[in-house]
Protein backbone atom coordinates (compact mmCIF):
# COMPACT_ATOMS: atom_id res chain seq x y z
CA UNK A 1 -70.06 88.73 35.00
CA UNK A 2 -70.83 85.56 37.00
CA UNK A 3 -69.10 82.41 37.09
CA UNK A 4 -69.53 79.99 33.85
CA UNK A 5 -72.58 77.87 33.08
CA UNK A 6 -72.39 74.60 34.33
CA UNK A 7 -73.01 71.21 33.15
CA UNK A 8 -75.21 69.89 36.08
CA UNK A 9 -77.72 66.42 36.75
CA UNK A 10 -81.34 67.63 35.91
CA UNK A 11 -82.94 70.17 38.83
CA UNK A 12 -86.20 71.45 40.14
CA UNK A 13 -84.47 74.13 40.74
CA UNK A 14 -84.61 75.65 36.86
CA UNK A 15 -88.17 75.05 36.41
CA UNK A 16 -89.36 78.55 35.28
CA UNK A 17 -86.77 78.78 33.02
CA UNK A 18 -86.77 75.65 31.74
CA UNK A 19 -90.78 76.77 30.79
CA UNK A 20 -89.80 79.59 29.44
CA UNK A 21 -87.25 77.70 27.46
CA UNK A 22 -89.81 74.90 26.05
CA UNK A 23 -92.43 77.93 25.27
CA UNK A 24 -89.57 79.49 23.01
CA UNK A 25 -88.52 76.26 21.42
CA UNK A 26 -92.68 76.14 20.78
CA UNK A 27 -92.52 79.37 19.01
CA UNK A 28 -90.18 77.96 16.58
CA UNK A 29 -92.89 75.33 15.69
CA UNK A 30 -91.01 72.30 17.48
CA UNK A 31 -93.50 70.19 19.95
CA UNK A 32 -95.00 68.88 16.92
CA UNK A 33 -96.42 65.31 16.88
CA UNK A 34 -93.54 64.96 14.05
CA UNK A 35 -90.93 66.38 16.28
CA UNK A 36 -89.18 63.37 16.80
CA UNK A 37 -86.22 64.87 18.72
CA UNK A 38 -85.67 64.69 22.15
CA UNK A 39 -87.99 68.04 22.69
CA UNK A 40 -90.22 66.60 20.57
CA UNK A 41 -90.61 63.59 22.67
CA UNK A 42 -90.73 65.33 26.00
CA UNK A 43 -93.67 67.79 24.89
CA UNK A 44 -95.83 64.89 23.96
CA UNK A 45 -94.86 62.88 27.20
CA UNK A 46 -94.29 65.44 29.68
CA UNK A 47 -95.72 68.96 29.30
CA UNK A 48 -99.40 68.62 30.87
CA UNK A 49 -97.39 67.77 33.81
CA UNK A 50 -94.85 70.40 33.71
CA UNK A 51 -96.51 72.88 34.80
CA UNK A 52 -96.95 71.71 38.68
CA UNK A 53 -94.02 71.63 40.67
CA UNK A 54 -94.45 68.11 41.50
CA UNK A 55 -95.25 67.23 37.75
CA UNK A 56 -91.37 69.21 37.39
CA UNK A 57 -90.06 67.03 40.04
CA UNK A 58 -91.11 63.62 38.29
CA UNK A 59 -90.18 64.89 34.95
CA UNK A 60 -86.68 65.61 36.82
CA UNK A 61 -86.60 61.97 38.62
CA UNK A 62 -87.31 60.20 35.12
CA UNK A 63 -84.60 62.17 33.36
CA UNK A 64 -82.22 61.30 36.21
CA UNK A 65 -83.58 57.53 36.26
CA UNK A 66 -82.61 57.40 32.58
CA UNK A 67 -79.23 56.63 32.78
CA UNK A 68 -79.55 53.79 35.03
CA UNK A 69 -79.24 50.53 33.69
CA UNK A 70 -82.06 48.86 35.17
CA UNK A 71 -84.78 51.59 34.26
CA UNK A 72 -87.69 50.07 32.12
CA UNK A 73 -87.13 52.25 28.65
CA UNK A 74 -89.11 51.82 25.09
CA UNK A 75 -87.85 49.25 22.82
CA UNK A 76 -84.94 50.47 20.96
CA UNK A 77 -83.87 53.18 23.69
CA UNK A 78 -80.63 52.60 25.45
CA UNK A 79 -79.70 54.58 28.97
CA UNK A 80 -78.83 57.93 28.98
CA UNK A 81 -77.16 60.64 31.15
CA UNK A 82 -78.85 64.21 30.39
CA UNK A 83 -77.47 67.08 31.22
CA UNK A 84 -78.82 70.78 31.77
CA UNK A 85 -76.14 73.59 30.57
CA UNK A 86 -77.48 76.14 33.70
CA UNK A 87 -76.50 79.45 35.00
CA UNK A 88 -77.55 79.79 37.98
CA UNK A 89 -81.50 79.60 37.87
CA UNK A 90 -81.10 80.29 34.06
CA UNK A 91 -82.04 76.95 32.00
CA UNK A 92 -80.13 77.37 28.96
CA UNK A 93 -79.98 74.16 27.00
CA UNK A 94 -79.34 70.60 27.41
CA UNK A 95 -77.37 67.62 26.28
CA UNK A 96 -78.09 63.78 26.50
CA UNK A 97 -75.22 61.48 26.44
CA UNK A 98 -76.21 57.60 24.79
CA UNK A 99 -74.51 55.11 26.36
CA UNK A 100 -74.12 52.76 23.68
CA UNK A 101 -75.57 52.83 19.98
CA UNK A 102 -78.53 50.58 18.24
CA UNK A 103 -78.40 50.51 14.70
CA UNK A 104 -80.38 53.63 14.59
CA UNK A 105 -78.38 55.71 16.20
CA UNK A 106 -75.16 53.97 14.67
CA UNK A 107 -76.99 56.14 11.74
CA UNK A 108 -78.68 58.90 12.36
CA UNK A 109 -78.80 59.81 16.55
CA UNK A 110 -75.16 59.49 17.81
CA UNK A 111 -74.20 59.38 20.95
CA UNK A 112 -74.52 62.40 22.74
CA UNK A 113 -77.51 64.90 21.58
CA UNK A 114 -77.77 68.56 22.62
CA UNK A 115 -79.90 71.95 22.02
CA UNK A 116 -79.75 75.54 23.14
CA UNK A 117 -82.92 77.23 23.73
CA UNK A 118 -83.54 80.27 21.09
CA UNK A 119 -82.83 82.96 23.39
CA UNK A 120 -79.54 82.14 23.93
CA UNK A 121 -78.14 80.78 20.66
CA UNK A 122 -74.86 82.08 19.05
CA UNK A 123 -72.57 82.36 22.41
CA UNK A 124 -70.48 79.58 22.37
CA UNK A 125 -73.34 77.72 24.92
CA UNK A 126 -73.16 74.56 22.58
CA UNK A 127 -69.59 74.23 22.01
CA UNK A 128 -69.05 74.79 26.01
CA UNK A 129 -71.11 72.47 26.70
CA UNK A 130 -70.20 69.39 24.00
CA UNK A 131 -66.33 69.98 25.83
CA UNK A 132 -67.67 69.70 29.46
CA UNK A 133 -69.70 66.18 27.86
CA UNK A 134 -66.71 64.46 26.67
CA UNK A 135 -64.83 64.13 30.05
CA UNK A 136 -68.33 62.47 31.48
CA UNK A 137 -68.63 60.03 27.86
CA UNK A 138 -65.43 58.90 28.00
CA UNK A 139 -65.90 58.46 32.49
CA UNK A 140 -68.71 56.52 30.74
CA UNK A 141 -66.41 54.56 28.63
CA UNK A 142 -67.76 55.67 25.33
CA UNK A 143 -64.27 56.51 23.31
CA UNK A 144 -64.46 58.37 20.49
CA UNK A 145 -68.39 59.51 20.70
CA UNK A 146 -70.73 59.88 17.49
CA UNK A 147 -72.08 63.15 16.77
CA UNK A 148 -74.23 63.85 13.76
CA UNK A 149 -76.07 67.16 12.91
CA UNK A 150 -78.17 67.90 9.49
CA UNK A 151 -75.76 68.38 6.70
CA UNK A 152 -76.92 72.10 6.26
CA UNK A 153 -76.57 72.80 10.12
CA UNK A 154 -73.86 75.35 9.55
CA UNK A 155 -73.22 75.86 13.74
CA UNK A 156 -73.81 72.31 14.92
CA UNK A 157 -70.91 71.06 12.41
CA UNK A 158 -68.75 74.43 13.59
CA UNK A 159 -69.37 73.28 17.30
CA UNK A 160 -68.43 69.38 16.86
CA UNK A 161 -65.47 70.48 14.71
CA UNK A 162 -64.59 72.95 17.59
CA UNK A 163 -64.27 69.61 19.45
CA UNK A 164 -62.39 67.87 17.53
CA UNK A 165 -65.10 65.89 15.71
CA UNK A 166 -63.83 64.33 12.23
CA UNK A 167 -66.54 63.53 9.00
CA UNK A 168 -66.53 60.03 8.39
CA UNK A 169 -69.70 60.17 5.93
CA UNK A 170 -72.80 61.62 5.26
CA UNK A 171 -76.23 59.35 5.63
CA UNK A 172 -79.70 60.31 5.10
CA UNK A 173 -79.32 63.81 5.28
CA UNK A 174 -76.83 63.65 8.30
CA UNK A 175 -73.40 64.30 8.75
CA UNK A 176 -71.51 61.96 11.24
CA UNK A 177 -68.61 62.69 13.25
CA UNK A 178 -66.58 61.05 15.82
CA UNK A 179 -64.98 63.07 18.14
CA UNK A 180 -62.10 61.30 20.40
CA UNK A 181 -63.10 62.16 24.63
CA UNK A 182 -60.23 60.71 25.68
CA UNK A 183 -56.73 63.95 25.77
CA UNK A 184 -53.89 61.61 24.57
């Protein structure tokens, strides 16, 4: 066995396996114009440019330019710092850290937003990589972070309970944890 999968800043490098990645996500019907989750978004704004390696390399350099401050964003978004969970050359999933909450995602989003692509679900890749997140929030001075998953998303709750998270409620269909980044 290799070394762990790593947390790293978005890379060209991962390309064909990020593809292969977004083509299995596909295949479970996401992409959708009423996919309005992070994938979701990123089909409708990014995939006919994907497929070039210079398309990749934008796509990369926005991700990266999202967490800065001064980068022009939609109404209502705030920065963010995402993260691909990578071994090696192998995309495996990703996580986006919010910097601060709107009302919205007071409710629904959270702070810090991940997936694992289909192919390598069930192995621990989402807890792993929610633990190597909350060192980087809290460096970020977000302390405790918001976490919400679908109140009949069995693993995401296991994985931000694995964490630490605790329930404070339930709204619109979505439970909502905070989970402390700071080791006291």
């Amino acid at each position: 066995m290799g070394a762990m999968p790593d947390l790293v800043t978005p890379t060209p490098t991962v390309r064909v396996s990020f593809l292969q990645a977004m083509q299995e996500f596909l295949g479970e019907g996401r992409g959708t114009a009423e996919d309005n989750s992070m994938i979701g978004r990123e089909f409708r704004e990014y995939a006919a440019v994907w497929s070039t390696p210079d398309g990749f390399a934008a796509y990369v350099a926005d991700l990266r330019a999202a967490a800065r401050e001064e980068t022009p964003r939609p109404n209502g978004f705030v920065p963010s710092t995402t993260l691909w969970y990578v071994d090696g050359e192998d995309y495996l999933g990703r996580l986006a850290i919010r910097h601060r909450l709107t009302p919205f995602l007071l409710e629904v989003g959270g702070h810090i937003g991940y997936d694992v692509r289909p192919s390598a679900r069930r192995r621990g890749h989402a807890t792993a990589m929610l633990a190597a997140a909350l060192p980087v929030s809290r460096d970020l001075g977000i302390d405790p972070v918001l976490v919400t998953c679908d109140t009949d998303n069995v693993g995401s709750r296991k994985v931000i309970e694995a964490n630490g998270g605790v329930l404070e409620d339930e709204r619109n269909g979505k439970l909502r944890y905070w989970v402390p980044t700071s080791r006291s």
